[in-house]
Protein backbone atom coordinates (compact mmCIF):
# COMPACT_ATOMS: atom_id res chain seq x y z
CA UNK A 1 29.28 -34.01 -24.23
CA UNK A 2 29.80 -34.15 -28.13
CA UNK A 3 32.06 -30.94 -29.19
CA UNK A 4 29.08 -30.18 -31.73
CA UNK A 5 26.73 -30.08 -28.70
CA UNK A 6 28.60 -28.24 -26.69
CA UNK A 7 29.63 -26.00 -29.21
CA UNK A 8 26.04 -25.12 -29.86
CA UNK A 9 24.90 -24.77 -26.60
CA UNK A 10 27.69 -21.88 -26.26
CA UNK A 11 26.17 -19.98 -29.36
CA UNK A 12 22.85 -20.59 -27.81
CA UNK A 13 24.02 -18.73 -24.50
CA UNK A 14 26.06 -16.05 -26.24
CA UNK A 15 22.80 -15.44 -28.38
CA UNK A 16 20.64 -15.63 -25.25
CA UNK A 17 23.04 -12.83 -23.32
CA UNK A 18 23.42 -10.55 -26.40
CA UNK A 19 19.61 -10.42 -26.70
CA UNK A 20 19.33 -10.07 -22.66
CA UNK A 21 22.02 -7.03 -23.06
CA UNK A 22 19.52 -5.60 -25.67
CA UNK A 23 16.75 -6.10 -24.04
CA UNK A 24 18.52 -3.78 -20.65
CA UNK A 25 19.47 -1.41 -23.05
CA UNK A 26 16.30 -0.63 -24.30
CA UNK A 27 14.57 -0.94 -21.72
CA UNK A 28 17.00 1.61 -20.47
CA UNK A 29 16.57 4.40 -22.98
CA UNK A 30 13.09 4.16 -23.07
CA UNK A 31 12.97 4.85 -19.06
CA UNK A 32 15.32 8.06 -19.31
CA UNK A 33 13.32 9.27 -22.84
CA UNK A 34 9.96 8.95 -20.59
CA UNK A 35 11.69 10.62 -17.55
CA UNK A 36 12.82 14.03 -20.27
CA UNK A 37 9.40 13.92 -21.83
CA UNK A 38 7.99 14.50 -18.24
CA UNK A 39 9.65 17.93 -18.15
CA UNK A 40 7.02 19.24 -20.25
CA UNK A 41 3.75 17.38 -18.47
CA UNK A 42 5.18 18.05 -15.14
CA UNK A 43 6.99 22.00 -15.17
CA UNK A 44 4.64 23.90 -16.82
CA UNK A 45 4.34 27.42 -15.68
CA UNK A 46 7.80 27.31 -13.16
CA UNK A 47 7.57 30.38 -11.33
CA UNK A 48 11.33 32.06 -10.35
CA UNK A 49 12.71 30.56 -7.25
CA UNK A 50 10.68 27.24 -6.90
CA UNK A 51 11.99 23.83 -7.57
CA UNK A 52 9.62 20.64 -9.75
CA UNK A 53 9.81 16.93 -9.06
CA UNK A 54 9.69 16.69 -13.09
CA UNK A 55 10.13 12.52 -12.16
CA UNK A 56 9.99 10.28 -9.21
CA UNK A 57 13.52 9.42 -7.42
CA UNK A 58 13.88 12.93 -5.81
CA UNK A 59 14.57 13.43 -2.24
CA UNK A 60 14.45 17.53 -1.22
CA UNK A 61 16.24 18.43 2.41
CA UNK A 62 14.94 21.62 3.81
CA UNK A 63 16.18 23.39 6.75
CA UNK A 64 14.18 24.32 10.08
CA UNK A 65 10.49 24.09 9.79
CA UNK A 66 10.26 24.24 5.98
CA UNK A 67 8.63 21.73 4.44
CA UNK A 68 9.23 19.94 1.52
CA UNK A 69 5.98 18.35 0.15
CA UNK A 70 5.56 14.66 -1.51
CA UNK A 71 8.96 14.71 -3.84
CA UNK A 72 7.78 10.86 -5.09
CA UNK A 73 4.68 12.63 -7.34
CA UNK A 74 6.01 14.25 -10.10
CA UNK A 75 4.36 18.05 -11.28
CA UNK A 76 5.10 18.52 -6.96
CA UNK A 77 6.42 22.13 -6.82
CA UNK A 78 8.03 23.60 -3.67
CA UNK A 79 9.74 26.68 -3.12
CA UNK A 80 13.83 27.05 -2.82
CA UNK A 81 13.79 29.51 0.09
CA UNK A 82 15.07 27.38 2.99
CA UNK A 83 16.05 24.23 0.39
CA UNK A 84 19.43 22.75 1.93
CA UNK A 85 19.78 20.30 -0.85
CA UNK A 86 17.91 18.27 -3.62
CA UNK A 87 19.35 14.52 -4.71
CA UNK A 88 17.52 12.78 -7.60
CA UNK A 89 18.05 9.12 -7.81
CA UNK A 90 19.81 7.20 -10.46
CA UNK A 91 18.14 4.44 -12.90
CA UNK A 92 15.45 1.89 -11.28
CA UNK A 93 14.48 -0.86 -14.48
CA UNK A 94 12.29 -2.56 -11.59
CA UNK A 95 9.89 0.66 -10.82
CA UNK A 96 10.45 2.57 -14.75
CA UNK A 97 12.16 5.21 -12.94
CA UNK A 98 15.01 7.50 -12.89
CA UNK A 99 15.64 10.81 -11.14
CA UNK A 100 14.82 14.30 -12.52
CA UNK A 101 14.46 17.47 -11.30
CA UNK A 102 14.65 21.26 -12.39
CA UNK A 103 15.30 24.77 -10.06
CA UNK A 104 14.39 27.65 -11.60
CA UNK A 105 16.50 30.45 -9.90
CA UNK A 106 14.80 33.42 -9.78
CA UNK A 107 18.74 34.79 -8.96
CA UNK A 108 18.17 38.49 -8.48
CA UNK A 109 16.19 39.98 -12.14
CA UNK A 110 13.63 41.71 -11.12
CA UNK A 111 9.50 40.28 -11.63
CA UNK A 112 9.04 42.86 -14.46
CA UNK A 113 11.65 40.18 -15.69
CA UNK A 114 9.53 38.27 -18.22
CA UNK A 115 12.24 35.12 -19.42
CA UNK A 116 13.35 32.47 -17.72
CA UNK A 117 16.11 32.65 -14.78
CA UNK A 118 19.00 30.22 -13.96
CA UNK A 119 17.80 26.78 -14.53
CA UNK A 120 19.29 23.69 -13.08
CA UNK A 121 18.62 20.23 -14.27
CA UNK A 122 19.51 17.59 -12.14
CA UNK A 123 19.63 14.09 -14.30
CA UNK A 124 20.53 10.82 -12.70
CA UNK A 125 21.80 10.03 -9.25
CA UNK A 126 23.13 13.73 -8.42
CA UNK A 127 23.30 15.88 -5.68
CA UNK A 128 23.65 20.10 -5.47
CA UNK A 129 23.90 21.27 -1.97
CA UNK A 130 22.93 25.02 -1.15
CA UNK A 131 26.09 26.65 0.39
CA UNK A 132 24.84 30.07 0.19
CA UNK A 133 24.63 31.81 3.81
CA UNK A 134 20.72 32.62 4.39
CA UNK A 135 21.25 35.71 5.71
CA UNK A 136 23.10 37.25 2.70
CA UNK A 137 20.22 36.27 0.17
CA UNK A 138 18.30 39.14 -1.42
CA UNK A 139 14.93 39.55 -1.23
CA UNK A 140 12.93 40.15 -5.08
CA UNK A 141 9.73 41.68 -4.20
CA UNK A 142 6.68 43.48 -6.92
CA UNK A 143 7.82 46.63 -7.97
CA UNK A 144 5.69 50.07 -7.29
CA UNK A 145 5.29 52.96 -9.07
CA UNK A 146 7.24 56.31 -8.46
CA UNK A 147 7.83 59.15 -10.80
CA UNK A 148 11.06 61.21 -11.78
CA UNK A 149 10.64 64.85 -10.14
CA UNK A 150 13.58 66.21 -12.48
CA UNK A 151 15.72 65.07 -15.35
CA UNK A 152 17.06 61.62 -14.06
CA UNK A 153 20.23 59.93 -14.84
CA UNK A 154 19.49 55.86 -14.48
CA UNK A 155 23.29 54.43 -13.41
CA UNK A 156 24.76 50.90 -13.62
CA UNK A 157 25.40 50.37 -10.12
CA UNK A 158 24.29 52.44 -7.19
CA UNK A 159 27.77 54.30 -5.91
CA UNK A 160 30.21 57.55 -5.57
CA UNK A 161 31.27 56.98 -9.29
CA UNK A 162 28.26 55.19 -10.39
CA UNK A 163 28.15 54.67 -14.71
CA UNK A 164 25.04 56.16 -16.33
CA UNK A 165 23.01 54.05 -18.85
CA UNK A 166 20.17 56.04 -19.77
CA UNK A 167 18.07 58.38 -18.15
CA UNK A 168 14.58 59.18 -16.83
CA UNK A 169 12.01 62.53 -18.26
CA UNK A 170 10.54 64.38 -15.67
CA UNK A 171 7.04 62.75 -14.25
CA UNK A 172 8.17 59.20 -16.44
CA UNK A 173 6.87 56.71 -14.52
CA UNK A 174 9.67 54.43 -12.97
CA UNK A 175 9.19 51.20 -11.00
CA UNK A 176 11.63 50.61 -8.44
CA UNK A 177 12.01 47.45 -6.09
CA UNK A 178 15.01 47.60 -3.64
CA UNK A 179 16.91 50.48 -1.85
CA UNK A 180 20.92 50.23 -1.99
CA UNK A 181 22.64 49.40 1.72
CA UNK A 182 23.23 53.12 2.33
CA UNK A 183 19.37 53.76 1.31
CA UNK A 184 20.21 56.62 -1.00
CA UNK A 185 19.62 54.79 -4.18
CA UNK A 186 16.42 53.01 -5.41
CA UNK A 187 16.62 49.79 -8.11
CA UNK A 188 14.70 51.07 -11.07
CA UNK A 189 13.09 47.61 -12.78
CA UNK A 190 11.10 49.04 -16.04
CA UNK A 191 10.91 45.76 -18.89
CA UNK A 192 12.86 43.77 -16.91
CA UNK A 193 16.12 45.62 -16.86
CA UNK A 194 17.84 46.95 -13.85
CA UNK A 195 19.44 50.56 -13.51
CA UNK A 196 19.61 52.77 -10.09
CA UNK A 197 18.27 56.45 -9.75
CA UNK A 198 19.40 58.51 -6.92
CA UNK A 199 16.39 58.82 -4.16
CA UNK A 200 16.22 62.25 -3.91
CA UNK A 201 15.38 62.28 -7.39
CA UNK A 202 12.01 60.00 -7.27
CA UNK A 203 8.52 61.07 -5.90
CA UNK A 204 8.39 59.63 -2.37
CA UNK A 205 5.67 57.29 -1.41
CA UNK A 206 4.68 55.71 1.81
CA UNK A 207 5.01 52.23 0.47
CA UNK A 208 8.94 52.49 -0.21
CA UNK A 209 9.30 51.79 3.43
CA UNK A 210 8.64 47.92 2.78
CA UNK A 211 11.29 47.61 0.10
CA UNK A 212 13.99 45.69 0.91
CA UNK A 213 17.72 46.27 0.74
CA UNK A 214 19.67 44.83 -2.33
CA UNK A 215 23.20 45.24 -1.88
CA UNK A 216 25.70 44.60 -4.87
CA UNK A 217 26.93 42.05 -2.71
CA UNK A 218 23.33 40.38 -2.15
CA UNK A 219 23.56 36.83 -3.06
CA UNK A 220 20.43 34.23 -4.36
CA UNK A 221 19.84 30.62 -2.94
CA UNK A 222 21.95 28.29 -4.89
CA UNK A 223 24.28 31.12 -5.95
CA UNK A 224 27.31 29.22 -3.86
CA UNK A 225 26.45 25.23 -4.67
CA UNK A 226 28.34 22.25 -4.33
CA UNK A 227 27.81 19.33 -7.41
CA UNK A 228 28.66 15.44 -7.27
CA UNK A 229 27.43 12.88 -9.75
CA UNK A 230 27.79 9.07 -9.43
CA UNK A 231 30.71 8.04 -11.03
CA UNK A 232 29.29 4.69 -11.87
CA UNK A 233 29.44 3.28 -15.36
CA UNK A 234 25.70 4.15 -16.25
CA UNK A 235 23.47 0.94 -17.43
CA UNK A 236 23.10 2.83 -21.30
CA UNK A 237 24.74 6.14 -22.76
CA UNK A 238 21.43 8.10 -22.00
CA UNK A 239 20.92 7.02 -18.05
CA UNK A 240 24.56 8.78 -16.86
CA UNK A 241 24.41 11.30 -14.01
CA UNK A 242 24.49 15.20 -14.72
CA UNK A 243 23.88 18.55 -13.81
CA UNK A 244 23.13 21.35 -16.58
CA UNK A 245 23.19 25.09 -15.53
CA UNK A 246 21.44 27.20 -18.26
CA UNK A 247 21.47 31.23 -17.41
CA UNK A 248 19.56 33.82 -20.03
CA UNK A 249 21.39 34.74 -23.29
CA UNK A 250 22.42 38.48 -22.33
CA UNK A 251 22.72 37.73 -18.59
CA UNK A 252 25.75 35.63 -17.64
CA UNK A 253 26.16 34.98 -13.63
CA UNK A 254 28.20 34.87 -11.12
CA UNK A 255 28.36 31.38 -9.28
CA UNK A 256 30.44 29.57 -6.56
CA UNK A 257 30.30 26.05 -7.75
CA UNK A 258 32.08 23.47 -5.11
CA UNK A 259 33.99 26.25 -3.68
CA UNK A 260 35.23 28.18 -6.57
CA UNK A 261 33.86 31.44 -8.79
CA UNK A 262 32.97 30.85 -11.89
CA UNK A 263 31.20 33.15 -14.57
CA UNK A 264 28.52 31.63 -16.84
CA UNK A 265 26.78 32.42 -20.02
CA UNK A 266 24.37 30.51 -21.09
CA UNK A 267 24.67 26.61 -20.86
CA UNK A 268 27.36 24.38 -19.47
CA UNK A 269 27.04 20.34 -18.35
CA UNK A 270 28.69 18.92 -15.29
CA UNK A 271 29.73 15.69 -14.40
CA UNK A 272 31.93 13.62 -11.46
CA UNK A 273 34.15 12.34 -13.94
CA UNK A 274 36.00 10.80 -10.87
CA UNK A 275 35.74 10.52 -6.69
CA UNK A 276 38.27 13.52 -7.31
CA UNK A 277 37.44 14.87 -10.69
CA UNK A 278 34.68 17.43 -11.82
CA UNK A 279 34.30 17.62 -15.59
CA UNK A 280 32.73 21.36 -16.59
CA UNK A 281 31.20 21.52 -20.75
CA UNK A 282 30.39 24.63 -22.20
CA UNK A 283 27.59 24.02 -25.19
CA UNK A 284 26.77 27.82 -25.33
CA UNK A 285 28.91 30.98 -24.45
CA UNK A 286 31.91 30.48 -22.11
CA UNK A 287 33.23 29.94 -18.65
CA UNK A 288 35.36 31.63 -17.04
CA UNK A 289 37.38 30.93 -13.56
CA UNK A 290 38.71 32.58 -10.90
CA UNK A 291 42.20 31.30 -11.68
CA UNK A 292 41.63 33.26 -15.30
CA UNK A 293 41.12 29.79 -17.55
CA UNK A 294 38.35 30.20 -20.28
CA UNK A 295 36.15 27.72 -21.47
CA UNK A 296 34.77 28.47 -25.16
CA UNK A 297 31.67 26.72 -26.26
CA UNK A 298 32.73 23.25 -27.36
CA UNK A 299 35.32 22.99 -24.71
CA UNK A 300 35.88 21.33 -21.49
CA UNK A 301 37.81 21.97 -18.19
CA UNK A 302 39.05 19.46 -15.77
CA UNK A 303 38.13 20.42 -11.62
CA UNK A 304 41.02 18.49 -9.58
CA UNK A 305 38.80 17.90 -6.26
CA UNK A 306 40.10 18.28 -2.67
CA UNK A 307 39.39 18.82 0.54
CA UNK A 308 39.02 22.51 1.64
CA UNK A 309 37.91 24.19 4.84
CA UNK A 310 36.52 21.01 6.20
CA UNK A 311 34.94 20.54 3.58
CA UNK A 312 35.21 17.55 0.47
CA UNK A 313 35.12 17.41 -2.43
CA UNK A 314 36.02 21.03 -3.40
CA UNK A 315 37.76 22.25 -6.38
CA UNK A 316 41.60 22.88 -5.66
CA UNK A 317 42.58 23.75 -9.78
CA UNK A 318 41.37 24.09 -13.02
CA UNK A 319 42.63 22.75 -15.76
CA UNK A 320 43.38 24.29 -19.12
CA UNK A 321 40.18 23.59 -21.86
CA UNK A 322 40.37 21.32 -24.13
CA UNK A 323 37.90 20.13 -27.02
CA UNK A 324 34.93 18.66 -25.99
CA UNK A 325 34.68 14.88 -27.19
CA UNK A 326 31.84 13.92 -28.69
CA UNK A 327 30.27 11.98 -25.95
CA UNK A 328 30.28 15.19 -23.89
CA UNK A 329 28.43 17.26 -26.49
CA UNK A 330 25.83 14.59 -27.03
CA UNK A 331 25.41 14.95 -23.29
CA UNK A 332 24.71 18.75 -24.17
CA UNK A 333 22.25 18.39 -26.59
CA UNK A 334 19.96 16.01 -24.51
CA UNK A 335 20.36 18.52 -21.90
CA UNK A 336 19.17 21.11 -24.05
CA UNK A 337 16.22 18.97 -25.40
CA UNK A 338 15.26 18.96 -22.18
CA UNK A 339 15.38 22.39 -21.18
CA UNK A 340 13.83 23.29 -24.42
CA UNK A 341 10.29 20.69 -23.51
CA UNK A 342 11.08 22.95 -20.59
CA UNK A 343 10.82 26.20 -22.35
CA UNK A 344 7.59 25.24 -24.83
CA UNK A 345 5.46 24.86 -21.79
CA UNK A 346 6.61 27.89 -20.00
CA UNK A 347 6.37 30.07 -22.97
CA UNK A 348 10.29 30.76 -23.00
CA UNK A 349 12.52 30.60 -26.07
CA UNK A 350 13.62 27.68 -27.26
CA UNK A 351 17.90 27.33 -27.68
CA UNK A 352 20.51 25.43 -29.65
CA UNK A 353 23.18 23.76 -28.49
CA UNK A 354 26.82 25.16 -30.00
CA UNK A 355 27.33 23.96 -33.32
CA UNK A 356 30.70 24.69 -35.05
CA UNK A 357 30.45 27.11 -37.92
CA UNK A 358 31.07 25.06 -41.18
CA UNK A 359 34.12 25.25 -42.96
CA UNK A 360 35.54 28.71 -44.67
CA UNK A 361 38.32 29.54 -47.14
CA UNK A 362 41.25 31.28 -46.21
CA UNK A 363 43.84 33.17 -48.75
CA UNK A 364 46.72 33.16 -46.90
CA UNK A 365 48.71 36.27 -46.92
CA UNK A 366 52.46 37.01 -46.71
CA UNK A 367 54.10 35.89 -43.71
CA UNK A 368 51.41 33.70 -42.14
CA UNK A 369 52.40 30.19 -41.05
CA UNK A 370 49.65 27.30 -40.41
CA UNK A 371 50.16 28.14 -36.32
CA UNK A 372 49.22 31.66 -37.07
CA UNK A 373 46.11 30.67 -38.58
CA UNK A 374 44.98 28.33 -36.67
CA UNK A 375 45.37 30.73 -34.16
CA UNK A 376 43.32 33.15 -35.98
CA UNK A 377 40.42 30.93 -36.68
CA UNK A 378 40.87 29.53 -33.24
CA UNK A 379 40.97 25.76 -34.90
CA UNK A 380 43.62 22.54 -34.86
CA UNK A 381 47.06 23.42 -36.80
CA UNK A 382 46.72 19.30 -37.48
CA UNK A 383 43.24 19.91 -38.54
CA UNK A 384 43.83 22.30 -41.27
CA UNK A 385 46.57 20.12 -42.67
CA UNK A 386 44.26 17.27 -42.46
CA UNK A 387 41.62 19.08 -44.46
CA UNK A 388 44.03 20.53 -46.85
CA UNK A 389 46.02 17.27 -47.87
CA UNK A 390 46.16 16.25 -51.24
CA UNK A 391 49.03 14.37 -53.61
CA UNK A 392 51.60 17.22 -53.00
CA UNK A 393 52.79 18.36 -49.63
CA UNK A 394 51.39 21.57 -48.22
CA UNK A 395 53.74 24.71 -48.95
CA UNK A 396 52.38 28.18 -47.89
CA UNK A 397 52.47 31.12 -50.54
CA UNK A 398 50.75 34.51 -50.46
CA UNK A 399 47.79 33.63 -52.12
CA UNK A 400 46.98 29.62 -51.72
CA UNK A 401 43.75 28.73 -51.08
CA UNK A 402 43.21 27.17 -47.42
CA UNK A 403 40.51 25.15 -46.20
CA UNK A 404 39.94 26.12 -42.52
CA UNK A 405 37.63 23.66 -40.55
CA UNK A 406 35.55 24.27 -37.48
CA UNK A 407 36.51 27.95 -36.89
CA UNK A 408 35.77 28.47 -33.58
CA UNK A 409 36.63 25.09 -32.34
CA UNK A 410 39.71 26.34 -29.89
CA UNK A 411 43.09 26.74 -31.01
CA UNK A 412 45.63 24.06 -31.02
CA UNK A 413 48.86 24.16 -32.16
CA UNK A 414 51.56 21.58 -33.84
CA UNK A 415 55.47 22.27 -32.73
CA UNK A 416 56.34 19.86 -35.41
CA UNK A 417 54.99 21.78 -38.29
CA UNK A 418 57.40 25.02 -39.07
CA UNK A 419 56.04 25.45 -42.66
CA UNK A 420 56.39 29.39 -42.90
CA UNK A 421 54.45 31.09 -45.69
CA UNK A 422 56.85 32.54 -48.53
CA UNK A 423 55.93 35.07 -51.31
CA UNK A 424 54.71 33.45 -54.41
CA UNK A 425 57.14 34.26 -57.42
């Protein structure tokens, strides 16, 4: 064959492939975009403590004689009360499918509660087991009317040295919901917020005898879950595997994710980074873990997985947090998109993803160095130099004018850079 022939047969297949790998591509984005934009067609009106096939590719294990419903038609709603575990299938170009589904954790707020509760979107080929014991989960019932018989004093927590938060007029109506374990306190639920009044000090009614008992140890189904995520290289950006936990703005939780406590408020991704590492993003509020690291919005924390108690795949360690990169933020915000075609149909706000603050000015003051300051405005040391760099070198004085950006971002400092700030003259 000719070299010019052959040559152009090469370009021909190189062109052919390239427009092939487009083609996939595409083809891929457009099946996870139609997969998000069934949140909203699919989840309206989510009631606390059920579970939606938002998309096809979802396969829901219940225990004993629950049962689970038709998981391949999406809008199919079934209840989380005796679900084991939920997996929602990764990206199918033959049927124009790709898993997605959303729990809505009613957790423990009352039903004068009137936002949403702890969702969970599951994207791609995931899989969140329920390792919460049955017989510890608390039962949310409808409140019912009682009445203060004398000045009340509304507490934090029922208990021997219980903290007040408010109080109760004589004959103000007060709805309660739950008695404490020892049956001396009562849950009192008015708007949605929880505070205990002492028993004796509520009208009786017959009806209190069917409230249940809420503990402060009571837990919720899915409060102890365990996470993996395909660790495959997904076929485009927007088709890779992840779950997002989203809990209300003033009401961070409590959860036991792959054997370890964690505290959440409001919005954090996670991934299978790999077979025995668990990547943890927090877009909105913090994290923070039983072995005391913090994760500020924008950051990220490594879980080393191991095996524990017989069981795989648990989280040994934490790691310390470190910036977010910018592919795990972008993961954020189509998480949020979704939650938010989530919240427009269910009549719940609508939230942003954590966006640094822009850029501020800084007059430095006498004896401040650039580790100080970053420290102060929790940003880069190398970042402020960066920003600050012009024909002269850098030198500190009470008084110069320093550019400081993305306050906020997480402190990190630069042993290399002693510049110490010096009185101007």
């Amino acid at each position: 064959m000719p070299i010019t022939r052959l040559i152009a047969s090469l370009v021909l297949l190189a062109t052919v492939s390239f427009a092939t790998v487009r083609a996939h591509d595409s083809l891929c984005r457009a099946t996870v975009e139609n997969a998000f934009a069934s949140i909203g067609q699919n989840c309206a009106e989510l009631e606390p403590g059920s579970l939606c096939y938002s998309h096809p590719k979802v396969e829901a294990n219940f225990a004993g004689d629950s049962q689970p419903g038709d998981s391949s038609r999406p809008s199919q709603r079934a209840s989380v009360i005796g679900l084991s575990s939920i997996q929602s299938g990764g990206l199918d170009l033959e049927q124009l499918h790709w898993g997605l589904a959303i729990l809505h954790l009613g957790a423990k707020y009352p039903r004068t509660y009137s936002g949403p509760g702890i969702l969970i979107l599951m994207a791609g080929d995931t899989e969140v087991i329920n390792d919460t014991d049955p017989a510890t989960v608390a039962r949310v019932v409808d409140p019912i009317s009682s009445a203060a018989l004398v000045e009340t004093t509304l507490f934090k927590n029922p208990g021997i040295i219980p903290e007040p938060i408010g109080s109760a007029a004589v004959d103000e109506l007060l709805l309660v919901d739950a008695f404490d374990d020892s049956g001396d306190w009562l849950r009192v639920v008015n708007s949605g917020e929880v505070a205990w009044a002492q028993r004796k000090d509520l009208a009786r009614l017959n009806a209190m005898a069917s409230l249940p008992t809420m503990g402060i140890g009571a837990a919720f189904p899915f409060q102890a879950l365990s996470i993996t995520t395909s660790t495959d290289f997904p076929a485009c950006e927007q088709a890779e595997a992840m779950v997002a936990i989203q809990t209300p703005e003033d009401k961070p939780v409590n959860l036991t994710v792959n054997g370890v406590d964690i505290h959440i408020g409001s919005l954090v991704t996670i991934q299978q980074v790999h077979r025995n590492a668990l990547s943890l993003t927090v877009h909105r509020g913090k994290v923070t873990t039983i072995f005391g690291e913090t994760a500020q919005q924008g950051e990220s924390v490594i879980g080393i997985l191991g095996q524990r108690a017989d069981r795989d795949l648990q989280v040994l360690d934490w790691s310390g947090a470190l910036p977010a990169s910018e592919a795990e933020l972008a993961r954020g915000q189509r998480a949020q998109e979704a939650l938010n075609s989530l919240a427009r149909v269910n009549g719940w706000p609508e939230r942003k993803t954590f966006e640094h603050p822009p850029a501020v000015v800084h007059v430095v003051e006498h004896g401040e160095t650039f580790y100080s300051i970053a420290r102060r405005f929790e940003t880069s040391v190398a970042e402020i130099i960066l920003a600050n760099l012009g024909d002269e070198p850098i030198r500190l004085y009470s008084g110069t004018k320093l550019v400081i950006p993305n306050p906020g971002s997480g402190f990190a400092g630069h042993g290399s850079v002693p510049l110490d700030a010096t009185r101007e003259d």
